[in-house]
N, C-alpha and C. Protein backbone atom coordinates (compact mmCIF):
# COMPACT_ATOMS: atom_id res chain seq x y z
N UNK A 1 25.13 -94.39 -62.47
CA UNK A 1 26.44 -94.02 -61.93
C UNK A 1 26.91 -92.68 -62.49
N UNK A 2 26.24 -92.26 -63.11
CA UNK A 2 26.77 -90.83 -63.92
C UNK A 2 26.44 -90.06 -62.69
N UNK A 3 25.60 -90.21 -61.85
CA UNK A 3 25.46 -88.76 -60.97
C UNK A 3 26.38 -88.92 -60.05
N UNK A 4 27.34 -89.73 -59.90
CA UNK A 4 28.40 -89.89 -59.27
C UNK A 4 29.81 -89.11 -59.88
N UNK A 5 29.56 -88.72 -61.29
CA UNK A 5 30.91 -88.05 -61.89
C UNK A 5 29.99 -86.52 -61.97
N UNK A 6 28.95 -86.59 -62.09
CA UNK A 6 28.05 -84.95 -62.20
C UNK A 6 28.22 -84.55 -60.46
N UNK A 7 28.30 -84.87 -59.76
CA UNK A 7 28.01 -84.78 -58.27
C UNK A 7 29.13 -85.19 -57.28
N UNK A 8 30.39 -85.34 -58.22
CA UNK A 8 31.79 -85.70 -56.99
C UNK A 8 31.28 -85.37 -55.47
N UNK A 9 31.63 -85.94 -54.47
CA UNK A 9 32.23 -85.51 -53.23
C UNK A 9 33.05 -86.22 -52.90
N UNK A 10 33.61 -84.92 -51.36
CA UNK A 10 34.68 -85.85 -50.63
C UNK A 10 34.61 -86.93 -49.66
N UNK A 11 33.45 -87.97 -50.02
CA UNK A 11 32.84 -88.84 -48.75
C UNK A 11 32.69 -90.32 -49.93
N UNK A 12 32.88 -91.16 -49.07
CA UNK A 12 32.51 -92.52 -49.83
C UNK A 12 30.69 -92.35 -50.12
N UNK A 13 29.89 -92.78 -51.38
CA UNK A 13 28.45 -92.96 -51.54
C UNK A 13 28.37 -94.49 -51.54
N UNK A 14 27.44 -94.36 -52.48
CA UNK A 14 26.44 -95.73 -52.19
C UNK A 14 27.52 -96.65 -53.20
N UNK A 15 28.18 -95.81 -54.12
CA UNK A 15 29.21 -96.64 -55.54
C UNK A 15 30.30 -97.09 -54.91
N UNK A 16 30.79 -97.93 -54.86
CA UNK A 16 32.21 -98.06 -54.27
C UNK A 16 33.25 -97.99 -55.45
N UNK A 17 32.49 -97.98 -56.06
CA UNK A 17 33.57 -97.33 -57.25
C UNK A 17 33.99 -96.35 -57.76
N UNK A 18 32.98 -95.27 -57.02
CA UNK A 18 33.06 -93.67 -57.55
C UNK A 18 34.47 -93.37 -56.93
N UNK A 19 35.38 -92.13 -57.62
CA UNK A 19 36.13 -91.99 -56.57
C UNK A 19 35.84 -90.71 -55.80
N UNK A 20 36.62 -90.78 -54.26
CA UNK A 20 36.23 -89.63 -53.74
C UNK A 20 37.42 -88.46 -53.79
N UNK A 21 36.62 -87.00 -53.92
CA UNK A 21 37.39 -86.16 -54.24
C UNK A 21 38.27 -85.52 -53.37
N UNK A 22 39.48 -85.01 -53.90
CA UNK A 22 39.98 -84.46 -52.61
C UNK A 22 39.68 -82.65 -52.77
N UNK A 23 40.45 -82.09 -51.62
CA UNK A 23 40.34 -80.85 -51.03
C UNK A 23 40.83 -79.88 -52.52
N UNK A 24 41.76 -80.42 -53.16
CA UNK A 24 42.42 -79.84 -53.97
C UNK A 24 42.09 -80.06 -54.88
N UNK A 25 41.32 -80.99 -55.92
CA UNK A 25 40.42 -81.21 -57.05
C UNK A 25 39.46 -80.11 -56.67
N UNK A 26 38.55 -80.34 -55.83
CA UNK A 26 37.47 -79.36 -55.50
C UNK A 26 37.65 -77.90 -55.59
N UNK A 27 38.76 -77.88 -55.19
CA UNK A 27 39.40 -76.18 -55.34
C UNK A 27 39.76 -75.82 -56.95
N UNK A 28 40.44 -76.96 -57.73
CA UNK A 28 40.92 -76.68 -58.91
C UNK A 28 39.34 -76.51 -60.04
N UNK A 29 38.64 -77.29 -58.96
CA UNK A 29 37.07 -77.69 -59.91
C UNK A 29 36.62 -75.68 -59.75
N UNK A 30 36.33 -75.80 -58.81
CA UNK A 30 35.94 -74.14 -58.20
C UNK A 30 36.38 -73.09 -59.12
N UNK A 31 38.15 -73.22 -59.48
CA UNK A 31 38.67 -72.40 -60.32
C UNK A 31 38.32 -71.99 -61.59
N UNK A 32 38.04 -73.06 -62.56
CA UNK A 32 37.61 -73.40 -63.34
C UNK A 32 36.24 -73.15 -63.74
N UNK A 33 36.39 -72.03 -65.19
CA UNK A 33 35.00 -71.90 -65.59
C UNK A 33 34.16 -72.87 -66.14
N UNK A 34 34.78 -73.43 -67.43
CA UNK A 34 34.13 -74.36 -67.42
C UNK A 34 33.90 -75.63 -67.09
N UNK A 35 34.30 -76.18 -65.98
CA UNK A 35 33.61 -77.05 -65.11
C UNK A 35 32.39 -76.41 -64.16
N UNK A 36 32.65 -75.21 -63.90
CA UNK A 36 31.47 -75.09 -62.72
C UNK A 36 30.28 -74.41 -64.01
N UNK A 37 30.52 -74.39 -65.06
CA UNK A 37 29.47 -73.55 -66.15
C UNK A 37 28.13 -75.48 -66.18
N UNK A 38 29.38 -76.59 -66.85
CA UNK A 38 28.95 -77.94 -66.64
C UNK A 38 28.45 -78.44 -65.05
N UNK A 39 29.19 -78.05 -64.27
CA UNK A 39 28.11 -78.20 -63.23
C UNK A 39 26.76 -77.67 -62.96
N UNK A 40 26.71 -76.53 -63.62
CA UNK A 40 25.14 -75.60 -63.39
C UNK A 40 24.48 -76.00 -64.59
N UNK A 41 24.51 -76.77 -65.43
CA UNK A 41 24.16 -77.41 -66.07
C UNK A 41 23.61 -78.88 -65.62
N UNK A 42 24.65 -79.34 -65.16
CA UNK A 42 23.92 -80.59 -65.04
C UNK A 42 23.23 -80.93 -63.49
N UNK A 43 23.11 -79.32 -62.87
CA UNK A 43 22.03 -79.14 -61.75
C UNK A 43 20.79 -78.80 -61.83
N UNK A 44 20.72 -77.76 -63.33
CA UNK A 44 19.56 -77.62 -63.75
C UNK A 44 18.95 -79.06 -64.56
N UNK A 45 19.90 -79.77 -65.40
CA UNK A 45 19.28 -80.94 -65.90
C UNK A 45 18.64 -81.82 -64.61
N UNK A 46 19.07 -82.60 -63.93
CA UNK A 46 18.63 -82.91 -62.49
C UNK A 46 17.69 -82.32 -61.99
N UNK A 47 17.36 -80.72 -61.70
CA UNK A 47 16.28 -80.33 -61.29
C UNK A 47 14.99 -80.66 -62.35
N UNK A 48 15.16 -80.01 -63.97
CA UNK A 48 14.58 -80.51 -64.60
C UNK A 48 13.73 -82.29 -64.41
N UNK A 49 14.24 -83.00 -64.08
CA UNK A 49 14.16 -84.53 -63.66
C UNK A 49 12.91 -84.58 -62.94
N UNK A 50 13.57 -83.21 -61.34
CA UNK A 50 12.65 -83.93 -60.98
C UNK A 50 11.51 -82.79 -60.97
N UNK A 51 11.44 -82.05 -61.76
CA UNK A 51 9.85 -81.13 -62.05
C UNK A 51 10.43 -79.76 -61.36
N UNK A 52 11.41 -79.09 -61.19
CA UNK A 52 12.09 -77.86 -60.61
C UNK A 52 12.71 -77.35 -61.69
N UNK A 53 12.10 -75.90 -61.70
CA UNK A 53 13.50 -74.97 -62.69
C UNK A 53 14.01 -74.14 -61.46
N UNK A 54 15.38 -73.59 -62.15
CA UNK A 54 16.04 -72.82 -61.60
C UNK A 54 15.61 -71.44 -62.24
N UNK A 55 15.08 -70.40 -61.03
CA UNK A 55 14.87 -69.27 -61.72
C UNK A 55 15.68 -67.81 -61.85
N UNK A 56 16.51 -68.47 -60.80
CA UNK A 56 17.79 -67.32 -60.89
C UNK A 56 18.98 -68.10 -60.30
N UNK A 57 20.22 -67.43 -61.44
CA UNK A 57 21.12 -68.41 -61.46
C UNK A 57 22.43 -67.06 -60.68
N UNK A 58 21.84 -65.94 -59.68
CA UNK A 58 22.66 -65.59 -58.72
C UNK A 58 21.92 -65.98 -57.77
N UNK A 59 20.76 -66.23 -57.54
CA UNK A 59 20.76 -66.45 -56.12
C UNK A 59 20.37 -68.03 -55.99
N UNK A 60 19.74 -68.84 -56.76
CA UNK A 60 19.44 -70.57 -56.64
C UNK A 60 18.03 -70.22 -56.31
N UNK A 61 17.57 -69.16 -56.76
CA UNK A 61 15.94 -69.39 -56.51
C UNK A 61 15.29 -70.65 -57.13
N UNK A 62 13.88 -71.71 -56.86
CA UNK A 62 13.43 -72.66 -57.78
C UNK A 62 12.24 -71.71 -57.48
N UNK A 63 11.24 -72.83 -58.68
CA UNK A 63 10.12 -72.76 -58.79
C UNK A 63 9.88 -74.37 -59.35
N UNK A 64 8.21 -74.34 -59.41
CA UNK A 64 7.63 -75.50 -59.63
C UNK A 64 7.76 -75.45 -61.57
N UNK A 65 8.30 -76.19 -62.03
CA UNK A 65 8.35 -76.92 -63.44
C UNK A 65 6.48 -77.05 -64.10
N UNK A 66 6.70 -76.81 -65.56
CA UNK A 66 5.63 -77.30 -65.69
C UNK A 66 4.95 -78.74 -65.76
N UNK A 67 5.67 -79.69 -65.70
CA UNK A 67 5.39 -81.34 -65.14
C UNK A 67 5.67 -81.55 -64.10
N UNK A 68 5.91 -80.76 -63.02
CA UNK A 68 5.56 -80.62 -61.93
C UNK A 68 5.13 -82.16 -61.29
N UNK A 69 3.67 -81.89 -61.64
CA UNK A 69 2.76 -83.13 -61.38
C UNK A 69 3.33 -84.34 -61.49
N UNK A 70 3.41 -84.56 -62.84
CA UNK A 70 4.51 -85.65 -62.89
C UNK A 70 5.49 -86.43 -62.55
N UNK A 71 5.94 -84.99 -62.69
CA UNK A 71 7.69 -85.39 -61.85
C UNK A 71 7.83 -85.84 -60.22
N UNK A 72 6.70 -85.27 -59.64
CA UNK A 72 6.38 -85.12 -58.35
C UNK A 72 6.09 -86.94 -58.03
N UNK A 73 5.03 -87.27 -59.05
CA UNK A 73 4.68 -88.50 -58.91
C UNK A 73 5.96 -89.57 -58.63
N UNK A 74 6.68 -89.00 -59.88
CA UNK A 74 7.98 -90.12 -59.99
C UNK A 74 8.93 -90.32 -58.20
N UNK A 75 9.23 -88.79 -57.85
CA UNK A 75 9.58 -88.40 -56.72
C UNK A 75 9.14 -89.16 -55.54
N UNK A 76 7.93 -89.11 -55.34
CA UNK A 76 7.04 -90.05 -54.01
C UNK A 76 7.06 -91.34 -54.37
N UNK A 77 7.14 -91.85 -55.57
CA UNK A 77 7.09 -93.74 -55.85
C UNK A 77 8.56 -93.94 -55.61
N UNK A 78 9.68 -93.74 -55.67
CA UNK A 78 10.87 -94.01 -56.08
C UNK A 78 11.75 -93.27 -55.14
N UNK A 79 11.78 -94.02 -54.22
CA UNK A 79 12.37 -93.30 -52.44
C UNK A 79 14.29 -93.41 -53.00
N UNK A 80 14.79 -94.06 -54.01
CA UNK A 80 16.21 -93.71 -54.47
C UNK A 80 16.44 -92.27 -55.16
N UNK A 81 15.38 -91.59 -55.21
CA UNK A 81 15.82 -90.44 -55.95
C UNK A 81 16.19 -89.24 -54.68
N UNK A 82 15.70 -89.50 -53.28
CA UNK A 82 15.78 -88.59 -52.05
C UNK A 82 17.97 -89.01 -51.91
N UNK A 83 18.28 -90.44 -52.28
CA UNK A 83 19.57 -90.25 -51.79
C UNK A 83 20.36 -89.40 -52.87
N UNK A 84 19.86 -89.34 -53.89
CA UNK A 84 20.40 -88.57 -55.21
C UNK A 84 20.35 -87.01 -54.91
N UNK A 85 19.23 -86.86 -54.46
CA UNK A 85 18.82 -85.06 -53.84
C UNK A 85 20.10 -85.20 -53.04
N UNK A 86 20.14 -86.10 -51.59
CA UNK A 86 21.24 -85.74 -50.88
C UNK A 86 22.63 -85.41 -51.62
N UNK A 87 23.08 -86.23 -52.02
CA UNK A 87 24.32 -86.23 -53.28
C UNK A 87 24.35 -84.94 -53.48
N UNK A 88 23.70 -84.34 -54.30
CA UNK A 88 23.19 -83.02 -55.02
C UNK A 88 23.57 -81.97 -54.04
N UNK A 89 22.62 -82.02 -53.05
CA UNK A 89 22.92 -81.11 -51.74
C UNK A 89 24.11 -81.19 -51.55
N UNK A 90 24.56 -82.33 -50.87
CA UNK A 90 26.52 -82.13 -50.59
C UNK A 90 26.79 -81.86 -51.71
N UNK A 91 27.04 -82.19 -52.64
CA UNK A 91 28.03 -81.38 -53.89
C UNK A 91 27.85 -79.77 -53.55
N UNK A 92 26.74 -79.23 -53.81
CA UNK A 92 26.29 -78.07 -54.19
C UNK A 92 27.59 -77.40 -53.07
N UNK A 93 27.63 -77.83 -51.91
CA UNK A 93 28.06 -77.15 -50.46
C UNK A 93 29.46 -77.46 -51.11
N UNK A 94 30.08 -78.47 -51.80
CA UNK A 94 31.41 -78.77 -51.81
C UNK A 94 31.71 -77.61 -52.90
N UNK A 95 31.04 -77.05 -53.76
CA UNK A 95 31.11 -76.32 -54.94
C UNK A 95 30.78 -74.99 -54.72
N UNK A 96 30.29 -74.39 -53.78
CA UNK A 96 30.38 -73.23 -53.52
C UNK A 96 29.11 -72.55 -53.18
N UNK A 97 28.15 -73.45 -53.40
CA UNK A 97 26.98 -72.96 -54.02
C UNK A 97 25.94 -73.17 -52.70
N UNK A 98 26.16 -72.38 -51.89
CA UNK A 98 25.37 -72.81 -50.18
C UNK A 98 24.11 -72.31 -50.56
N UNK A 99 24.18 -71.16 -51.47
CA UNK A 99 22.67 -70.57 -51.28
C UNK A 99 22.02 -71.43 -52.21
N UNK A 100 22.28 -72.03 -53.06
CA UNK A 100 21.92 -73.23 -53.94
C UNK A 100 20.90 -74.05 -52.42
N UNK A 101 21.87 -74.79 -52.00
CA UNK A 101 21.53 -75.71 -50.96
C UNK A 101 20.26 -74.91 -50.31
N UNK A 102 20.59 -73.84 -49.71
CA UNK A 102 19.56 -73.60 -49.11
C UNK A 102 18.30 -73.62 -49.55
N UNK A 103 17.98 -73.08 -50.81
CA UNK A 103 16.79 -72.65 -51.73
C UNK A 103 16.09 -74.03 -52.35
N UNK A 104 16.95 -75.02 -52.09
CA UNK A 104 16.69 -76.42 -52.89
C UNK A 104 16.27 -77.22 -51.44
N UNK A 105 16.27 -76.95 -50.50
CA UNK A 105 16.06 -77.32 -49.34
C UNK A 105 14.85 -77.08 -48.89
N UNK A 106 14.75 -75.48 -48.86
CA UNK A 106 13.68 -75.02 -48.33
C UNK A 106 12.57 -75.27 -49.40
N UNK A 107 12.49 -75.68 -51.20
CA UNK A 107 11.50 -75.78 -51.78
C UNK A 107 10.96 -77.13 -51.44
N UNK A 108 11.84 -78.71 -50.84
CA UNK A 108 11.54 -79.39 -50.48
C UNK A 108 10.61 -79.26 -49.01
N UNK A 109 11.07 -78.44 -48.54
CA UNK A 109 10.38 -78.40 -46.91
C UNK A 109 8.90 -77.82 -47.13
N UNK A 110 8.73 -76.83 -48.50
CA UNK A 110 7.41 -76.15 -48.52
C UNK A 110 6.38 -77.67 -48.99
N UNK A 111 7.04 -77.74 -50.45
CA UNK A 111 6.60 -79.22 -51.10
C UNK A 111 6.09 -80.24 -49.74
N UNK A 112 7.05 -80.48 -49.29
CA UNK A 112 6.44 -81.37 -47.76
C UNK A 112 5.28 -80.96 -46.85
N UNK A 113 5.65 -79.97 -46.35
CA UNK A 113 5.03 -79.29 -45.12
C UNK A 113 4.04 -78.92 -45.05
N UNK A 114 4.05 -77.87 -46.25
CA UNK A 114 3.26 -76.89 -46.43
C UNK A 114 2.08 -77.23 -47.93
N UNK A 115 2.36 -77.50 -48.89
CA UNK A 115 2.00 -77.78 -50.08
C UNK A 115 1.34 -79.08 -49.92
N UNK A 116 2.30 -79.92 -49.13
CA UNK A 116 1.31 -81.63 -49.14
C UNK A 116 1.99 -82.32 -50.34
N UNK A 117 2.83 -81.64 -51.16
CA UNK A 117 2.72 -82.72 -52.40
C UNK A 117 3.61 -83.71 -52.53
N UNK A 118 4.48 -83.85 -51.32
CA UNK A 118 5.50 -85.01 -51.84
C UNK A 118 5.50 -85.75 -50.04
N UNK A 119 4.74 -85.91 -49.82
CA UNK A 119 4.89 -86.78 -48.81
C UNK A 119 5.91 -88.16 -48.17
N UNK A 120 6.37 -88.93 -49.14
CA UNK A 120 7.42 -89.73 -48.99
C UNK A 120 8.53 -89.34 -49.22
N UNK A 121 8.80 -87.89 -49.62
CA UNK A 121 10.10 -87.21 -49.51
C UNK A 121 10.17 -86.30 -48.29
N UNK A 122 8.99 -86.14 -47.24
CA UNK A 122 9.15 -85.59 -45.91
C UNK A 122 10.26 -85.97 -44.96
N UNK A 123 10.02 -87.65 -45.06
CA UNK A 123 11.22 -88.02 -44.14
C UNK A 123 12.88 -87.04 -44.21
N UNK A 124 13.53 -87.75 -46.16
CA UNK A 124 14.60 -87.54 -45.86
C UNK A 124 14.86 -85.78 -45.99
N UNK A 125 13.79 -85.57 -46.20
CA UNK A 125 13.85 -83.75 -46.28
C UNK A 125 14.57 -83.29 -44.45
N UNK A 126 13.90 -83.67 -43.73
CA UNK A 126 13.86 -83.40 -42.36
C UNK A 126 15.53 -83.77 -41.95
N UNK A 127 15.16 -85.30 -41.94
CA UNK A 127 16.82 -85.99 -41.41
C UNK A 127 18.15 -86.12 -42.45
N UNK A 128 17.67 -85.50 -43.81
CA UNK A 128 18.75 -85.33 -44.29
C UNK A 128 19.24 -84.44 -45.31
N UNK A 129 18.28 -83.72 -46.12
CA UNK A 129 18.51 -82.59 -46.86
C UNK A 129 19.07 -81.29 -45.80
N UNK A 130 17.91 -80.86 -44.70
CA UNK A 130 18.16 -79.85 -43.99
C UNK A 130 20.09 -79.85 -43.44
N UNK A 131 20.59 -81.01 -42.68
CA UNK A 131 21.68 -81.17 -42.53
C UNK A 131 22.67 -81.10 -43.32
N UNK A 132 22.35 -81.11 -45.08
CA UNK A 132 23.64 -80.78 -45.82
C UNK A 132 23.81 -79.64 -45.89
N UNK A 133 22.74 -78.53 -45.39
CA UNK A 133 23.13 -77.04 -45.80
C UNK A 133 24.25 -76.71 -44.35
N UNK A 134 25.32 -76.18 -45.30
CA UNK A 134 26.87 -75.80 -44.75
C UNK A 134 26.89 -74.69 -43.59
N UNK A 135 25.70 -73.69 -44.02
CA UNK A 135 25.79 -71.76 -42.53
C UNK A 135 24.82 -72.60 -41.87
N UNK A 136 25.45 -72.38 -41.01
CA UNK A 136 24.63 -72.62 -39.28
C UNK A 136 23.57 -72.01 -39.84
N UNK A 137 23.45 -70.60 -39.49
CA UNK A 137 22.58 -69.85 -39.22
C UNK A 137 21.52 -70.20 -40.45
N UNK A 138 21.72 -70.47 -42.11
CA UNK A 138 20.44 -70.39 -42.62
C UNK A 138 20.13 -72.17 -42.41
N UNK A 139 20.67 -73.12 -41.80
CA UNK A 139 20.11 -74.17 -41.57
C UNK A 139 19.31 -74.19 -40.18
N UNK A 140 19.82 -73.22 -39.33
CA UNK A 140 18.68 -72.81 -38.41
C UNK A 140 17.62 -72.27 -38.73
N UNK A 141 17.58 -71.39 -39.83
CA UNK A 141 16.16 -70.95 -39.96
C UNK A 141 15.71 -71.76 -40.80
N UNK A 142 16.37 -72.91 -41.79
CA UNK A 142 15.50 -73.65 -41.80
C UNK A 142 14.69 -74.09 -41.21
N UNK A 143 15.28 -75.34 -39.90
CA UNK A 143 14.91 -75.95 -38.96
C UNK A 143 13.59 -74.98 -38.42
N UNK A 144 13.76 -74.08 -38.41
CA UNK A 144 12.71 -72.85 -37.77
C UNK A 144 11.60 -73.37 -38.41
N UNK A 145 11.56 -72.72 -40.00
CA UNK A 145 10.54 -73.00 -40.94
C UNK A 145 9.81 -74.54 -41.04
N UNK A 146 10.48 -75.05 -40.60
CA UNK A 146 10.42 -76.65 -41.01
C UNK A 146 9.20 -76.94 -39.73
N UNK A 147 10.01 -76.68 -38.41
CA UNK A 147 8.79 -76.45 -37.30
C UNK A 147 7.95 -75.29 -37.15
N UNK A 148 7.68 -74.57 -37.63
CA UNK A 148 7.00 -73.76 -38.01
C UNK A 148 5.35 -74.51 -39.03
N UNK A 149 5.67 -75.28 -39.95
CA UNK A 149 5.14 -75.63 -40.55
C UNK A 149 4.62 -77.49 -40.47
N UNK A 150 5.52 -78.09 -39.54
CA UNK A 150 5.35 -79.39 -39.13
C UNK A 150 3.86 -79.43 -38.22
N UNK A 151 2.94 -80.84 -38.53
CA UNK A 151 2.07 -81.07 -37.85
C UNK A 151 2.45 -82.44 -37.52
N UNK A 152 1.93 -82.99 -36.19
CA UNK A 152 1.68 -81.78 -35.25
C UNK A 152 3.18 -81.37 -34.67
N UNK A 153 3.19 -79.99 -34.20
CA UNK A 153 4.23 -79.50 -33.93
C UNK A 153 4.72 -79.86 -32.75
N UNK A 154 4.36 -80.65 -31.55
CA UNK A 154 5.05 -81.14 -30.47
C UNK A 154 5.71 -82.61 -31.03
N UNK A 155 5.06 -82.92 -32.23
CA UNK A 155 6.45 -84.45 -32.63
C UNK A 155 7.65 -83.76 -33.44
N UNK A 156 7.71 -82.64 -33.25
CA UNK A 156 9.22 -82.04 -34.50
C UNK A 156 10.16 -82.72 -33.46
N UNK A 157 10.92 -83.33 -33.76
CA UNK A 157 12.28 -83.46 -32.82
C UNK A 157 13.61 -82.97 -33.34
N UNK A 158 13.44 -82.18 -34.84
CA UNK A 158 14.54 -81.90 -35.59
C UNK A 158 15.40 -80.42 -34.81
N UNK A 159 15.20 -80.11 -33.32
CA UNK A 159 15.33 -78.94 -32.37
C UNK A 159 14.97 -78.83 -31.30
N UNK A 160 15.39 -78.63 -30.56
CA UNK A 160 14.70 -78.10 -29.12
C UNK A 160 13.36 -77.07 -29.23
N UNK A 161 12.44 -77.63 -28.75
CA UNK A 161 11.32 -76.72 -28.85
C UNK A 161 11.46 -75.77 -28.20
N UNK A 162 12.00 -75.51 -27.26
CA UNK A 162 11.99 -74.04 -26.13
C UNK A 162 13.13 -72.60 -26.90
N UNK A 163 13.70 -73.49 -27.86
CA UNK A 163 14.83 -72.53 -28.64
C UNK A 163 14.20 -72.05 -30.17
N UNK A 164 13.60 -72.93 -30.82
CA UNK A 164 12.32 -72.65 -31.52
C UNK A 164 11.38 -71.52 -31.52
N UNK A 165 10.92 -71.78 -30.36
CA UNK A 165 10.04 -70.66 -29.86
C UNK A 165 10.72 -69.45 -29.96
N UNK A 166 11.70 -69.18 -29.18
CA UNK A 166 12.26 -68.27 -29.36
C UNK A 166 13.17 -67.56 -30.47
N UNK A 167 13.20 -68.27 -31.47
CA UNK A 167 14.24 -67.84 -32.10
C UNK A 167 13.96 -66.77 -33.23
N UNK A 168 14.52 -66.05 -33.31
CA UNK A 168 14.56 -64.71 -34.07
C UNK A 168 14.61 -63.69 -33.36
């Protein structure tokens, strides 16, 4: 239940006990150095978790951790840690931090897609990480990348294929 006080949002979760935040906590949270210093903290601890460092803390670049392997393992056995990513994702968007979202998104979609290494985190990568990122536009080029890299590429249903094609 702690990633429920590390990860506020404004939506009921899985806790019915967490509470949910309002418009104006979130703003006062925003204001505040050190809460958002403890939030980037306990995003990197979390990434740490699950085998991700953060390699730049202006733009939310990741990279692969050195237990990696490991962590990866834990990741594909233990399908409760994908609703925790989600959590993570919405916070990040409630906190300011879109390019966060995006970069933590798209390392899941490579990990999936492209890399092979987390296969039971493909699902909620698709139907539910991609959807917490907040700009249209870089959750479209997700979606792009995502079919771009999906096999086989006539089962993507996460888009219209004829807009796909075209897009850029």
């Amino acid at each position: 239940s702690f990633l429920f006080r590390l990860f506020p949002l404004r939506e009921r979760g899985m806790n019915w006990h967490a509470k949910q935040l309002t418009c104006q906590e979130i703003q006062a949270f925003r204001k505040s150095k050190e809460v958002m210093d403890r939030f980037l903290r306990a995003y990197k601890l979390m990434l740490g978790f699950y085998g991700i460092n953060l390699v730049n803390e202006e733009t939310g670049e990741l990279e692969r951790a050195e237990n990696w392997q490991e962590r990866f393992e834990n990741l594909n056995r233990f399908s409760h840690n994908n609703l925790r990513i989600t959590r993570i994702l919405k916070c990040l968007g409630e906190m300011g931090y879109e390019d966060y979202q995006v970069h933590l998104v798209k390392f899941f979609l490579t990990e999936t897609l492209v890399e092979e290494t987390l296969p039971n985190v493909k699902r909620s990568a698709l139907d539910y990480f991609l959807f917490t990122v907040r700009s249209k536009e870089k959750r479209r080029e997700l979606i792009h990348y995502a079919w771009q890299h999906f096999k086989p590429q006539s089962s993507f249903v996460w888009g219209p294929h004829d807009k796909l094609q075209k897009y850029r």
